[in-house]
PDB file of N, CA and C in Angstrom:
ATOM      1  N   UNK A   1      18.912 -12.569   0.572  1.00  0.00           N
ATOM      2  CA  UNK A   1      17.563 -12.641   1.110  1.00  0.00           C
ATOM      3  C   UNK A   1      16.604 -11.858   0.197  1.00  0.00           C
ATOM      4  N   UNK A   2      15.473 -12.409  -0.505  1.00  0.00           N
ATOM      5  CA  UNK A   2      14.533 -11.818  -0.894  1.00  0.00           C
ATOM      6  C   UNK A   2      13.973 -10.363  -0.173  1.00  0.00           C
ATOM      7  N   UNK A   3      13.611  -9.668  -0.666  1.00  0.00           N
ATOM      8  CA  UNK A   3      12.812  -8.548  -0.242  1.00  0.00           C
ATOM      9  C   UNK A   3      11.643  -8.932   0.113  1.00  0.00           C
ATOM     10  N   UNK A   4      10.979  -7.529   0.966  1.00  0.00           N
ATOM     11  CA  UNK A   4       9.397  -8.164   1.609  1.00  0.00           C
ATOM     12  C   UNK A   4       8.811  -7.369   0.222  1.00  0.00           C
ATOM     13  N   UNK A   5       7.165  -8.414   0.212  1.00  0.00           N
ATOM     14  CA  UNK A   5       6.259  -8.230  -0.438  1.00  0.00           C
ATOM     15  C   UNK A   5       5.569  -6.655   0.184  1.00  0.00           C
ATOM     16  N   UNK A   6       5.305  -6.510  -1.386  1.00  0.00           N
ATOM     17  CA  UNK A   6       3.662  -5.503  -0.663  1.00  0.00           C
ATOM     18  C   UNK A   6       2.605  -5.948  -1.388  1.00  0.00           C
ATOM     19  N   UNK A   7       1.379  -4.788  -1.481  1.00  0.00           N
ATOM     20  CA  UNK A   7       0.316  -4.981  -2.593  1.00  0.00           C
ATOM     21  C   UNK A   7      -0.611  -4.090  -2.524  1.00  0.00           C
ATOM     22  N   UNK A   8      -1.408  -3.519  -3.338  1.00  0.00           N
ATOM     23  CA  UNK A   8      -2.282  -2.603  -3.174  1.00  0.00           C
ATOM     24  C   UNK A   8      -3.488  -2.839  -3.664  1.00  0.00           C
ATOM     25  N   UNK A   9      -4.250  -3.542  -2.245  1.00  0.00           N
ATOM     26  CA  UNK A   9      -5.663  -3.397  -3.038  1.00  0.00           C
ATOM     27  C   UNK A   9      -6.771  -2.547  -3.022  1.00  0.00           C
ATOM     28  N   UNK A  10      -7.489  -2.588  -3.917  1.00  0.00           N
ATOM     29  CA  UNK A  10      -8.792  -1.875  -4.238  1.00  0.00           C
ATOM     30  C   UNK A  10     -10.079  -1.748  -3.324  1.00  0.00           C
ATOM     31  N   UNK A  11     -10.188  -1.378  -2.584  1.00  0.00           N
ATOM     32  CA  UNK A  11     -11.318  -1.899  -1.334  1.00  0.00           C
ATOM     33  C   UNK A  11     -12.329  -0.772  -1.576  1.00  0.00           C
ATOM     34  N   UNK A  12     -13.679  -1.416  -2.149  1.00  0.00           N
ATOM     35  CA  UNK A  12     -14.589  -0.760  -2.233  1.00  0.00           C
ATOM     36  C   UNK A  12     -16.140  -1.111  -1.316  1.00  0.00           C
ATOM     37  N   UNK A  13     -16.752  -0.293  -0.860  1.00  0.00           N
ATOM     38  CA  UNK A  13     -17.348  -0.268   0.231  1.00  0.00           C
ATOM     39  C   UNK A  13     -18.492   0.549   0.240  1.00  0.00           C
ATOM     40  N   UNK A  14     -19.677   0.286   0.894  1.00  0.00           N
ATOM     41  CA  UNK A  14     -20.966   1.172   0.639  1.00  0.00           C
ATOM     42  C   UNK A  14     -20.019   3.002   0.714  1.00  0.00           C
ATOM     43  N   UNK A  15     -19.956   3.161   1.574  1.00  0.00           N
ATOM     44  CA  UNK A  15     -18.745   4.413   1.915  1.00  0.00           C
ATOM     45  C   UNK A  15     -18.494   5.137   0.429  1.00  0.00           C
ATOM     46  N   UNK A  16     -17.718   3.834  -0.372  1.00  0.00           N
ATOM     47  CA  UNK A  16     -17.080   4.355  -1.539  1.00  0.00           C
ATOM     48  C   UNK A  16     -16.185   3.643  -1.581  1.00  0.00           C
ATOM     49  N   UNK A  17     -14.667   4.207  -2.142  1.00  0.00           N
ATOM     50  CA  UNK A  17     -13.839   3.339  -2.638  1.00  0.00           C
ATOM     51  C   UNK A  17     -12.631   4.272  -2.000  1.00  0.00           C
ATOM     52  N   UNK A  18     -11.275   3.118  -2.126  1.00  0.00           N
ATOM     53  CA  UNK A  18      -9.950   4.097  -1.563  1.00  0.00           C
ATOM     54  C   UNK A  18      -8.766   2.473  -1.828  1.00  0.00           C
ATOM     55  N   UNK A  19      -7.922   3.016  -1.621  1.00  0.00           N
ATOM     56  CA  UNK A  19      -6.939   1.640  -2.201  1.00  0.00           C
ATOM     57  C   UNK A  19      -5.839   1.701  -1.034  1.00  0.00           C
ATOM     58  N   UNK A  20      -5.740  -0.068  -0.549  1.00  0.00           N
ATOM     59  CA  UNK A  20      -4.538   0.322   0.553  1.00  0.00           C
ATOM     60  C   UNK A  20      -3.695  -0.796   0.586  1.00  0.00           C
ATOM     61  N   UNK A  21      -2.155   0.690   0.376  1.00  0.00           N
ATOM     62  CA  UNK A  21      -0.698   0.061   0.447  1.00  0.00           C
ATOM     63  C   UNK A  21      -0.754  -0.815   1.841  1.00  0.00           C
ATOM     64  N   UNK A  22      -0.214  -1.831   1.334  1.00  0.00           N
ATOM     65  CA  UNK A  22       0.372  -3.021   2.408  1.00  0.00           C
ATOM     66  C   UNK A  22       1.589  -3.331   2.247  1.00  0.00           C
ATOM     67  N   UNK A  23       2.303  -3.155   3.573  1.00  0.00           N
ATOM     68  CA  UNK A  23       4.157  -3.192   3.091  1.00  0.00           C
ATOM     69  C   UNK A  23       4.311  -4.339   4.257  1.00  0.00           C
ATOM     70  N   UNK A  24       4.471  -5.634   3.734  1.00  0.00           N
ATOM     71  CA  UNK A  24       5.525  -6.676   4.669  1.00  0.00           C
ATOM     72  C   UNK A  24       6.777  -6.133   5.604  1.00  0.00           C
ATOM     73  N   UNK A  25       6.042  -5.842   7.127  1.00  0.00           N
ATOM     74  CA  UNK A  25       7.054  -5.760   7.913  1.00  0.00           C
ATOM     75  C   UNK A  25       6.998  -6.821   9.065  1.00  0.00           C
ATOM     76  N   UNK A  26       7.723  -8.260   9.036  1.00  0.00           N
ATOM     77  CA  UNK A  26       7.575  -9.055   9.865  1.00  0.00           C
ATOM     78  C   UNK A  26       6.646  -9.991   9.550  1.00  0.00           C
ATOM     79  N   UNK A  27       5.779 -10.163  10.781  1.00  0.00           N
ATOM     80  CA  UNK A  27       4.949 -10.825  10.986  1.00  0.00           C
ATOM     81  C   UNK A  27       3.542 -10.037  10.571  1.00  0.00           C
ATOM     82  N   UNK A  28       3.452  -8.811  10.236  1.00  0.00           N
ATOM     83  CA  UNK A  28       2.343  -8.234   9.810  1.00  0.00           C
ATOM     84  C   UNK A  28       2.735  -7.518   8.546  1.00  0.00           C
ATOM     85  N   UNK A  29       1.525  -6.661   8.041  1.00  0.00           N
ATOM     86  CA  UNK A  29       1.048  -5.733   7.101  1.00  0.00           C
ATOM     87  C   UNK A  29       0.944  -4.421   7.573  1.00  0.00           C
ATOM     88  N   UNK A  30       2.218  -3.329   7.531  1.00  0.00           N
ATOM     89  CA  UNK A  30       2.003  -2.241   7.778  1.00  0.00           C
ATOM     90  C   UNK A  30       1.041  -1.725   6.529  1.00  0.00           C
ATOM     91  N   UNK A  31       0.037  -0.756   7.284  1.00  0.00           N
ATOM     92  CA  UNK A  31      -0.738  -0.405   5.973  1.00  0.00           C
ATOM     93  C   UNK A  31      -1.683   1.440   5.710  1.00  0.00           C
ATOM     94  N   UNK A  32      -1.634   1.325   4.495  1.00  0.00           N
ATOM     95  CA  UNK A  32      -2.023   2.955   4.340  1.00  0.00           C
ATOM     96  C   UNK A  32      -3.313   2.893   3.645  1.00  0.00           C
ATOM     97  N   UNK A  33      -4.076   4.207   4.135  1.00  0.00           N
ATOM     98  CA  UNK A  33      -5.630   4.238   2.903  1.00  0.00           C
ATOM     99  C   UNK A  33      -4.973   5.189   2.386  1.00  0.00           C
ATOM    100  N   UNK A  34      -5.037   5.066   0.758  1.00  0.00           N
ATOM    101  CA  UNK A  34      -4.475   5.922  -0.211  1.00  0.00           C
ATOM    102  C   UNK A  34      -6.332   6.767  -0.892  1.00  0.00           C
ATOM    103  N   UNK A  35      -6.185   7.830  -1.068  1.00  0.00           N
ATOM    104  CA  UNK A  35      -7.588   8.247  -1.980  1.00  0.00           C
ATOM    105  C   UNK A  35      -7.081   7.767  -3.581  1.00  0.00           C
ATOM    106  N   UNK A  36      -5.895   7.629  -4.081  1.00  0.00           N
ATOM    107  CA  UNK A  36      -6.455   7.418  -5.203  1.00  0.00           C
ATOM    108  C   UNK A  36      -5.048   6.397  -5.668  1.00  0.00           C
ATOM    109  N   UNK A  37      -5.088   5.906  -6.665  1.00  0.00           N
ATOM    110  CA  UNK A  37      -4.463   4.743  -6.943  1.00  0.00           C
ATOM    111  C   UNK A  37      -3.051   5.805  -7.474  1.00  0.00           C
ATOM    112  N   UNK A  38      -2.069   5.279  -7.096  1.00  0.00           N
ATOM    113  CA  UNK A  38      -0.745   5.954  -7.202  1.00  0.00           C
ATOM    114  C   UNK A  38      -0.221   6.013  -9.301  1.00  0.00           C
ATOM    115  N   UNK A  39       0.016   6.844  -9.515  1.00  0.00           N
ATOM    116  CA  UNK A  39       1.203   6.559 -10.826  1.00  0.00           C
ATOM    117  C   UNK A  39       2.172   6.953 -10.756  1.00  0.00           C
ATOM    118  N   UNK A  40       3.055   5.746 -11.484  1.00  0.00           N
ATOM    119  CA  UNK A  40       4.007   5.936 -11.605  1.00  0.00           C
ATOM    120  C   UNK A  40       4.591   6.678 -12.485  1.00  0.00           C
ATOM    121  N   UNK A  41       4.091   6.872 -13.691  1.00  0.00           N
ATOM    122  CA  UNK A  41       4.179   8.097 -14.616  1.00  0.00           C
ATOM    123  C   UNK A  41       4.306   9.209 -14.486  1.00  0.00           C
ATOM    124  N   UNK A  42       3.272   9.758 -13.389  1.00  0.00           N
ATOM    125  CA  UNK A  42       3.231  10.800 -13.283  1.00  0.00           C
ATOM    126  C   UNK A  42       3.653  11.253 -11.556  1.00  0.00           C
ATOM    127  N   UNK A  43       3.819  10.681 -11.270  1.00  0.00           N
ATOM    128  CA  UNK A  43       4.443  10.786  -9.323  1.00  0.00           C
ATOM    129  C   UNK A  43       3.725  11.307  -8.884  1.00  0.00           C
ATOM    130  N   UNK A  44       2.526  12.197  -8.773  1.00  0.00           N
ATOM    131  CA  UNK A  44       1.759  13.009  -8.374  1.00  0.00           C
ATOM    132  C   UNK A  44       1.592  12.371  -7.060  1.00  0.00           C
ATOM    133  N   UNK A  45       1.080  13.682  -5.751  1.00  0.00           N
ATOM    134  CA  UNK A  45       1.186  12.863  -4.316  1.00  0.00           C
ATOM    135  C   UNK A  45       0.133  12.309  -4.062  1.00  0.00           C
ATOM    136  N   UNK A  46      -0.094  11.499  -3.828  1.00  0.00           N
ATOM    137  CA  UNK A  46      -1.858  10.666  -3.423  1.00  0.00           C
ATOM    138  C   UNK A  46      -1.667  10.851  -1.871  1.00  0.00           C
ATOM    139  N   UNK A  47      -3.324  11.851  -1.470  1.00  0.00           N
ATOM    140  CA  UNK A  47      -3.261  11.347  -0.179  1.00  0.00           C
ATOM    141  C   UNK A  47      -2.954  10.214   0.720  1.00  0.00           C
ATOM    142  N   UNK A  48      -2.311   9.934   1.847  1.00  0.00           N
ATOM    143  CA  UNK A  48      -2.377   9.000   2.021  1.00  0.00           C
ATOM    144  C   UNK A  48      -2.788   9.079   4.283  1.00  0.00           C
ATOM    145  N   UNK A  49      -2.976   7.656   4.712  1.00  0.00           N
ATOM    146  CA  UNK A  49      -3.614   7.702   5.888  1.00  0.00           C
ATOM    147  C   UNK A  49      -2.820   6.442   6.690  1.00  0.00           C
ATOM    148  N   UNK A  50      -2.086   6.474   7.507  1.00  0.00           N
ATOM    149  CA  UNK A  50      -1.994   5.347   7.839  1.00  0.00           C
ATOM    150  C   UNK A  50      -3.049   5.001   8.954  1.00  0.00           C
ATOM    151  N   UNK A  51      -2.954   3.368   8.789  1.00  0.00           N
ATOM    152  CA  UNK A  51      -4.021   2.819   9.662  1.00  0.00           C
ATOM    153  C   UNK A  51      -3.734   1.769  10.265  1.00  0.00           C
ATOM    154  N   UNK A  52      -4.348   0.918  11.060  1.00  0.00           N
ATOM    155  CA  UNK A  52      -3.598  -0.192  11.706  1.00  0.00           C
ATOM    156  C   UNK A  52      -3.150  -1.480  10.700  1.00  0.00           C
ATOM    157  N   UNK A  53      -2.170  -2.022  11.343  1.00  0.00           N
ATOM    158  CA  UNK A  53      -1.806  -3.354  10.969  1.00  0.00           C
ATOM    159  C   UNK A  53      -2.679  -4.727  10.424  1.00  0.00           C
ATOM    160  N   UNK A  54      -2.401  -4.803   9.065  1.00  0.00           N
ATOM    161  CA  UNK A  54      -3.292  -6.114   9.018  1.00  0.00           C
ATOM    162  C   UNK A  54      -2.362  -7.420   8.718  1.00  0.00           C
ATOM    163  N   UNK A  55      -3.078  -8.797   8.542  1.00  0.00           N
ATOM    164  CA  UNK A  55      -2.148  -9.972   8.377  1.00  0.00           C
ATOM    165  C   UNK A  55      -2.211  -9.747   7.546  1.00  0.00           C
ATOM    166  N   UNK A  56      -1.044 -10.880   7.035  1.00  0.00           N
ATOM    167  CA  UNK A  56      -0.033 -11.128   5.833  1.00  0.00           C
ATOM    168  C   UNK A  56      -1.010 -11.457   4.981  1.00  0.00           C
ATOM    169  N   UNK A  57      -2.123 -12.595   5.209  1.00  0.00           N
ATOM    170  CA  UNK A  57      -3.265 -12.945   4.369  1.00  0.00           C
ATOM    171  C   UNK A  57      -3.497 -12.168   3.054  1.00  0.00           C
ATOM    172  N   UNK A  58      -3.483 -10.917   3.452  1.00  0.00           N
ATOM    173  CA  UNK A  58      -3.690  -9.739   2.662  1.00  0.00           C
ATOM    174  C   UNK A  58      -2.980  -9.834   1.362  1.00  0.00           C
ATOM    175  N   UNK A  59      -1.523 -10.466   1.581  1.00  0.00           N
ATOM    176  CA  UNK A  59      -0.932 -10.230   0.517  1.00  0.00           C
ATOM    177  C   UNK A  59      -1.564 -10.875  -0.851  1.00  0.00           C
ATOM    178  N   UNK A  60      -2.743 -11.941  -0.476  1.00  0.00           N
ATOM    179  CA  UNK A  60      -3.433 -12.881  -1.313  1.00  0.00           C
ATOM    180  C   UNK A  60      -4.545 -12.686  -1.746  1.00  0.00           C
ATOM    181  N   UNK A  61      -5.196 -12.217  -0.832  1.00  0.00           N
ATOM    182  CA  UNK A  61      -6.442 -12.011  -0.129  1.00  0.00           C
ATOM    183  C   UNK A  61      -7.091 -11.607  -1.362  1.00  0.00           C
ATOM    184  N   UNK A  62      -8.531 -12.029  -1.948  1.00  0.00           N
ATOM    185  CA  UNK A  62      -9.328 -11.221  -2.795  1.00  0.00           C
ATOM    186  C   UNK A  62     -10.861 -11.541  -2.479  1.00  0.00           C
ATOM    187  N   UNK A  63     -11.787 -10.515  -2.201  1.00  0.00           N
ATOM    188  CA  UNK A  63     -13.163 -10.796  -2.127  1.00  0.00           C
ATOM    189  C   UNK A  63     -13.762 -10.335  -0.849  1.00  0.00           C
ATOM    190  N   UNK A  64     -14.740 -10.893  -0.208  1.00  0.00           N
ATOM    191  CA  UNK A  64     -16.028  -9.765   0.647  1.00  0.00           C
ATOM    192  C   UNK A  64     -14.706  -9.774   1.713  1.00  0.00           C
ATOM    193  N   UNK A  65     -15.364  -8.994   2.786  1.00  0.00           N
ATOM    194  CA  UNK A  65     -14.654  -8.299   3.516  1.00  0.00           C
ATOM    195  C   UNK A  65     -16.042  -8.827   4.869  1.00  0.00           C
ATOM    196  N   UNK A  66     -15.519  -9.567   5.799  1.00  0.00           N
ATOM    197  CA  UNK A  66     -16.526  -9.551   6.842  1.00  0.00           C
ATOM    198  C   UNK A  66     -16.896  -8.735   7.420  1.00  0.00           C
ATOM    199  N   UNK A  67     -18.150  -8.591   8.340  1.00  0.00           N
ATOM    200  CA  UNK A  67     -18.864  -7.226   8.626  1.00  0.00           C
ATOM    201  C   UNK A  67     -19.439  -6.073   8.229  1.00  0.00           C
ATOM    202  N   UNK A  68     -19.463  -6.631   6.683  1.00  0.00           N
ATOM    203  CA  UNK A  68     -19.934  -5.699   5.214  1.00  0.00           C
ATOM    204  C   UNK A  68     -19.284  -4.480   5.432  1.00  0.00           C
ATOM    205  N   UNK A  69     -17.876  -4.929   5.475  1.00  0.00           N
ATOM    206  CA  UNK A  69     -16.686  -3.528   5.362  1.00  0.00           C
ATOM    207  C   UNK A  69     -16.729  -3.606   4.082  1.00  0.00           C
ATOM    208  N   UNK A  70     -17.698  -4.122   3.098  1.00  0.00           N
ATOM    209  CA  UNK A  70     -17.135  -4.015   1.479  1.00  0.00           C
ATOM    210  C   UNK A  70     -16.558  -5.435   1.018  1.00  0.00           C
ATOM    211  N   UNK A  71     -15.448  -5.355  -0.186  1.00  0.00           N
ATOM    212  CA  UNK A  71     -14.755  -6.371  -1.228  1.00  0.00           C
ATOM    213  C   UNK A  71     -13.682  -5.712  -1.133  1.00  0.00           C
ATOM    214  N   UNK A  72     -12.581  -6.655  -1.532  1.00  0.00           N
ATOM    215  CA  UNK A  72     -11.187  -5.849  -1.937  1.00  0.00           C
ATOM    216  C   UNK A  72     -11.086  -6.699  -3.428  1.00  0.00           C
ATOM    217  N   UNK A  73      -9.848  -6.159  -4.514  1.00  0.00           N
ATOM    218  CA  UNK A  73      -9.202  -6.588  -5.054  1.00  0.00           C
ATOM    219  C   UNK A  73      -8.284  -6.210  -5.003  1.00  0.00           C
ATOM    220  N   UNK A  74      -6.701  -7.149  -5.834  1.00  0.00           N
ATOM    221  CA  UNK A  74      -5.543  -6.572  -5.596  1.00  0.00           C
ATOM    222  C   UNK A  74      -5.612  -6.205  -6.886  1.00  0.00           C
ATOM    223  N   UNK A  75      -4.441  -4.920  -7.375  1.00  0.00           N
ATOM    224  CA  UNK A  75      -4.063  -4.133  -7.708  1.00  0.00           C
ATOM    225  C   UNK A  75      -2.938  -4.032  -8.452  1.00  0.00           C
ATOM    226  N   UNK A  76      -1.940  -4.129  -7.294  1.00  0.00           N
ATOM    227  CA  UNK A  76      -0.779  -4.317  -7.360  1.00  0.00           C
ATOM    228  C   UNK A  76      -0.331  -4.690  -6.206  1.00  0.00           C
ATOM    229  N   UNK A  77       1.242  -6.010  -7.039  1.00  0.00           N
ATOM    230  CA  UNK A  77       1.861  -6.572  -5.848  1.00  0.00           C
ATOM    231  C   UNK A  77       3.468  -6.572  -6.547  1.00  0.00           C
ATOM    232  N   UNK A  78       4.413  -6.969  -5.744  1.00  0.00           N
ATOM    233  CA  UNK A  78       5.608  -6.922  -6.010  1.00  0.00           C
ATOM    234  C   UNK A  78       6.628  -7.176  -4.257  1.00  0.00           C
ATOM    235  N   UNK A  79       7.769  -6.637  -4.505  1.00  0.00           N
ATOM    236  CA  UNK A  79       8.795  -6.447  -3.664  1.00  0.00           C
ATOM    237  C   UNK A  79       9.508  -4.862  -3.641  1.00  0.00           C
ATOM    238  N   UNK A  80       9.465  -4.685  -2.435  1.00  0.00           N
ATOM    239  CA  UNK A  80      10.150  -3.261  -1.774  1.00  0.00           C
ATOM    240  C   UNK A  80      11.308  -3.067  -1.407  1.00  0.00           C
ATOM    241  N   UNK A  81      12.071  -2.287  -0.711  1.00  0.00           N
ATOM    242  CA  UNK A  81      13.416  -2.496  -0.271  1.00  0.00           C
ATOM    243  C   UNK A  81      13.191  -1.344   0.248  1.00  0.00           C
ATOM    244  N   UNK A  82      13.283  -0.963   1.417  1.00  0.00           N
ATOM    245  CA  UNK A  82      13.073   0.201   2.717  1.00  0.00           C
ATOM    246  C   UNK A  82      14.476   0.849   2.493  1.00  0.00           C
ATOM    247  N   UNK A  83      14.837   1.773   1.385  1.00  0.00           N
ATOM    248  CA  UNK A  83      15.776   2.748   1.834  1.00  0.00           C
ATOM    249  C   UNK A  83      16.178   3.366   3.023  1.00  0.00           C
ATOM    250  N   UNK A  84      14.815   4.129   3.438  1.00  0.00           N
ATOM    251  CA  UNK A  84      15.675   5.055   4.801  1.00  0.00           C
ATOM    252  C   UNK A  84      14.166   4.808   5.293  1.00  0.00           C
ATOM    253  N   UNK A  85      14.003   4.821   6.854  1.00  0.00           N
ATOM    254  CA  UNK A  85      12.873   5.682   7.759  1.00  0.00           C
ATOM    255  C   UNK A  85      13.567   6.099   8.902  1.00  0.00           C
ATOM    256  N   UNK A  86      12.919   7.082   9.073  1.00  0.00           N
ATOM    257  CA  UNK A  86      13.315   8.238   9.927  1.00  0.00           C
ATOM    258  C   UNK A  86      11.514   8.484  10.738  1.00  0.00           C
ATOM    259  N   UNK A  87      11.378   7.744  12.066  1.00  0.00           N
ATOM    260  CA  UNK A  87      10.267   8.157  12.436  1.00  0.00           C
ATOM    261  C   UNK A  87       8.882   7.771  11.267  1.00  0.00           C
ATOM    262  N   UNK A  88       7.687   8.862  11.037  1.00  0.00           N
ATOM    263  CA  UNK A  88       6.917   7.842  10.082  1.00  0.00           C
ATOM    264  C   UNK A  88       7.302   8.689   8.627  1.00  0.00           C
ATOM    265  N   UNK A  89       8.286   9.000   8.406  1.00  0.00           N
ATOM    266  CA  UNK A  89       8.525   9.077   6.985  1.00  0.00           C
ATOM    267  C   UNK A  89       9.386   7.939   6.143  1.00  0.00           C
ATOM    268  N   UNK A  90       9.348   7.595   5.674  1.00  0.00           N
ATOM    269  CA  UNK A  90       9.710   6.069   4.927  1.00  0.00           C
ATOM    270  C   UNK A  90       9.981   6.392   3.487  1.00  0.00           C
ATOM    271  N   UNK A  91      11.244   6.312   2.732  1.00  0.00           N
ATOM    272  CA  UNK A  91      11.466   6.360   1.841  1.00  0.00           C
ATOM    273  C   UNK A  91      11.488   4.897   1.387  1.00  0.00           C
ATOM    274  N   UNK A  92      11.090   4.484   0.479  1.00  0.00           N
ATOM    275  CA  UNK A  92      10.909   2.688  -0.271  1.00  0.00           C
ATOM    276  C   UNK A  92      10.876   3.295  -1.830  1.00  0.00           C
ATOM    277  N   UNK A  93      12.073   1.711  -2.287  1.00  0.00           N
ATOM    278  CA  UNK A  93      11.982   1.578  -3.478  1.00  0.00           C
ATOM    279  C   UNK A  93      11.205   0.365  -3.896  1.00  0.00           C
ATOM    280  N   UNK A  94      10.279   0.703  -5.148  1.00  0.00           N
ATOM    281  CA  UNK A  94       8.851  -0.457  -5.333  1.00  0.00           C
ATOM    282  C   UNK A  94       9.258  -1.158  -6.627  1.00  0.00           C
ATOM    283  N   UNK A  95       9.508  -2.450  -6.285  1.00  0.00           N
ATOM    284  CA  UNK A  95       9.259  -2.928  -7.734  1.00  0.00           C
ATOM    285  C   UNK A  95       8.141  -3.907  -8.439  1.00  0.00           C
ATOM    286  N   UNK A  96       7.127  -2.969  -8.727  1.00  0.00           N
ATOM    287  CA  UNK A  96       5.641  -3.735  -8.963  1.00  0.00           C
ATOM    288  C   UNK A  96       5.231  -3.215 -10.505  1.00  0.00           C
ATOM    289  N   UNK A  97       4.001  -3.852 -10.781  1.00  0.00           N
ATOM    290  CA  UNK A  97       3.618  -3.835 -12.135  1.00  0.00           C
ATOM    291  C   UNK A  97       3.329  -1.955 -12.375  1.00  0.00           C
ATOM    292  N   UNK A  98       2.922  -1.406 -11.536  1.00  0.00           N
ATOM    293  CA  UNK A  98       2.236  -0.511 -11.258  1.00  0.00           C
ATOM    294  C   UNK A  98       3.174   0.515 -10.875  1.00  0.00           C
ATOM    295  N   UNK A  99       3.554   0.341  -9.356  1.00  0.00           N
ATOM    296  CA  UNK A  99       4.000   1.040  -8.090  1.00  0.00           C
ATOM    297  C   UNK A  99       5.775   0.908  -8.565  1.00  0.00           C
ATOM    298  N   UNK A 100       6.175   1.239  -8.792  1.00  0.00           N
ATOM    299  CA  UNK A 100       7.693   1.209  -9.855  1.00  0.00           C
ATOM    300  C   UNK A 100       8.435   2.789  -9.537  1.00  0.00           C
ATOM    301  N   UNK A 101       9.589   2.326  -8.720  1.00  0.00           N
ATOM    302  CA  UNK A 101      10.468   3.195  -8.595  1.00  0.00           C
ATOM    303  C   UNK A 101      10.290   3.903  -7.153  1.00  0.00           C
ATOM    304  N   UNK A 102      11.629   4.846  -6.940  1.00  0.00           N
ATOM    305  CA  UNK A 102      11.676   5.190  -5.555  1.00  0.00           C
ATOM    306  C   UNK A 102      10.427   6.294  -4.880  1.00  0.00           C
ATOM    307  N   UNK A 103       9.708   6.429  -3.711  1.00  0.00           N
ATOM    308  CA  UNK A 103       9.047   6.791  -3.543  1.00  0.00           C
ATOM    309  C   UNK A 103       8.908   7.541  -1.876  1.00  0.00           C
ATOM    310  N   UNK A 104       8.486   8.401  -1.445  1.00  0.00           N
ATOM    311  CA  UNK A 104       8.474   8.639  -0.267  1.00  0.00           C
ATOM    312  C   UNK A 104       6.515   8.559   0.602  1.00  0.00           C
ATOM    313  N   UNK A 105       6.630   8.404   1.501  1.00  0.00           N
ATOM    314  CA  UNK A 105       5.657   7.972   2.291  1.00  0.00           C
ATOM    315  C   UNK A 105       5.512   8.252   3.913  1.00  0.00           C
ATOM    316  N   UNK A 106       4.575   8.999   4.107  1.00  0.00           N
ATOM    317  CA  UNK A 106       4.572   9.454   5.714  1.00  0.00           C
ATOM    318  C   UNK A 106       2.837   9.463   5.848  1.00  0.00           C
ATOM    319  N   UNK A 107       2.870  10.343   6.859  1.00  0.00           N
ATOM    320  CA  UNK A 107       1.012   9.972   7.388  1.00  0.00           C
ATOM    321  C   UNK A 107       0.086  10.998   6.713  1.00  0.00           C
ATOM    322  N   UNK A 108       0.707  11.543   5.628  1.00  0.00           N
ATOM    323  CA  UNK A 108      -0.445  12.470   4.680  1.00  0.00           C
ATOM    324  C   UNK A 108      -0.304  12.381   3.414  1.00  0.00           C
ATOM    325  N   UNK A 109       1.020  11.590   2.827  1.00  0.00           N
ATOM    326  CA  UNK A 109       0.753  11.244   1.315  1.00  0.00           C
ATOM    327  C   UNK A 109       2.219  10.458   0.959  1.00  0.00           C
ATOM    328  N   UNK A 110       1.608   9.764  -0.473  1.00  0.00           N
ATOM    329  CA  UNK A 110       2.995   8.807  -1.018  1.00  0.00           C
ATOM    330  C   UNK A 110       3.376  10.022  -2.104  1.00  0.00           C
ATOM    331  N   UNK A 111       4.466  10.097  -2.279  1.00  0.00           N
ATOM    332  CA  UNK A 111       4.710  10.974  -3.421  1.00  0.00           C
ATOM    333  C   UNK A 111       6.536  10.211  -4.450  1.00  0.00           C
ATOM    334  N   UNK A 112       6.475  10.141  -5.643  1.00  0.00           N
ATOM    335  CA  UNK A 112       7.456   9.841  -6.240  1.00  0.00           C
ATOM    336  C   UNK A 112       8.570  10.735  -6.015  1.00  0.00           C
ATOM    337  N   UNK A 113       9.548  10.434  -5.669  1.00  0.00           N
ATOM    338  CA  UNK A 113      10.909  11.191  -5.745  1.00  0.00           C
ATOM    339  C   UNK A 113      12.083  11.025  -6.917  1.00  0.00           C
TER     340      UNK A 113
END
């Protein structure tokens, strides 16, 4: 069985800007506001926020945002594989252009492990 998709897009907004992980669970888009775009180079922890569920759409999705929530672009996309969760800490391994290699994730930041 294939792995689920994710993707990370760019969503910029009168507000400002912030980028959010979308991880294929099911029938939806579990999803995070990150402050700053993750590296993989350097693992450093990017804040992170979780927020509600969006559709799958997302995984495609590029352009305005209804209700002048802003534009998105994507970022980065690929396939995951959910090592461990334990409650909302989530260890995932990413294999994207970008987002590459094992990583941990809970409700205040993604950080490389």
């Amino acid at each position: 069985m294939d792995r689920p998709r994710f993707v990370i897009l760019h969503h910029v907004q009168a507000q400002g800007e912030h980028w959010d992980l979308m991880l294929q669970t099911g029938a939806v888009l579990a999803t995070w506001r990150l402050a700053a775009l993750p590296d993989a180079n350097t693992g450093r922890a990017v804040p992170a926020e979780a927020i509600g569920d969006h559709r799958l759409d997302y995984l495609t999705y590029e352009g305005p945002l209804s209700r002048d929530r802003g534009s998105v672009r994507r970022i980065d996309e690929g396939r995951y594989a959910l090592l461990e969760q334990v409650g909302t800490h989530w260890t995932i391994d990413f294999q994207g252009r970008i987002l590459r290699g094992t990583w941990r994730l809970n409700e205040r930041e993604l950080r490389r492990i």
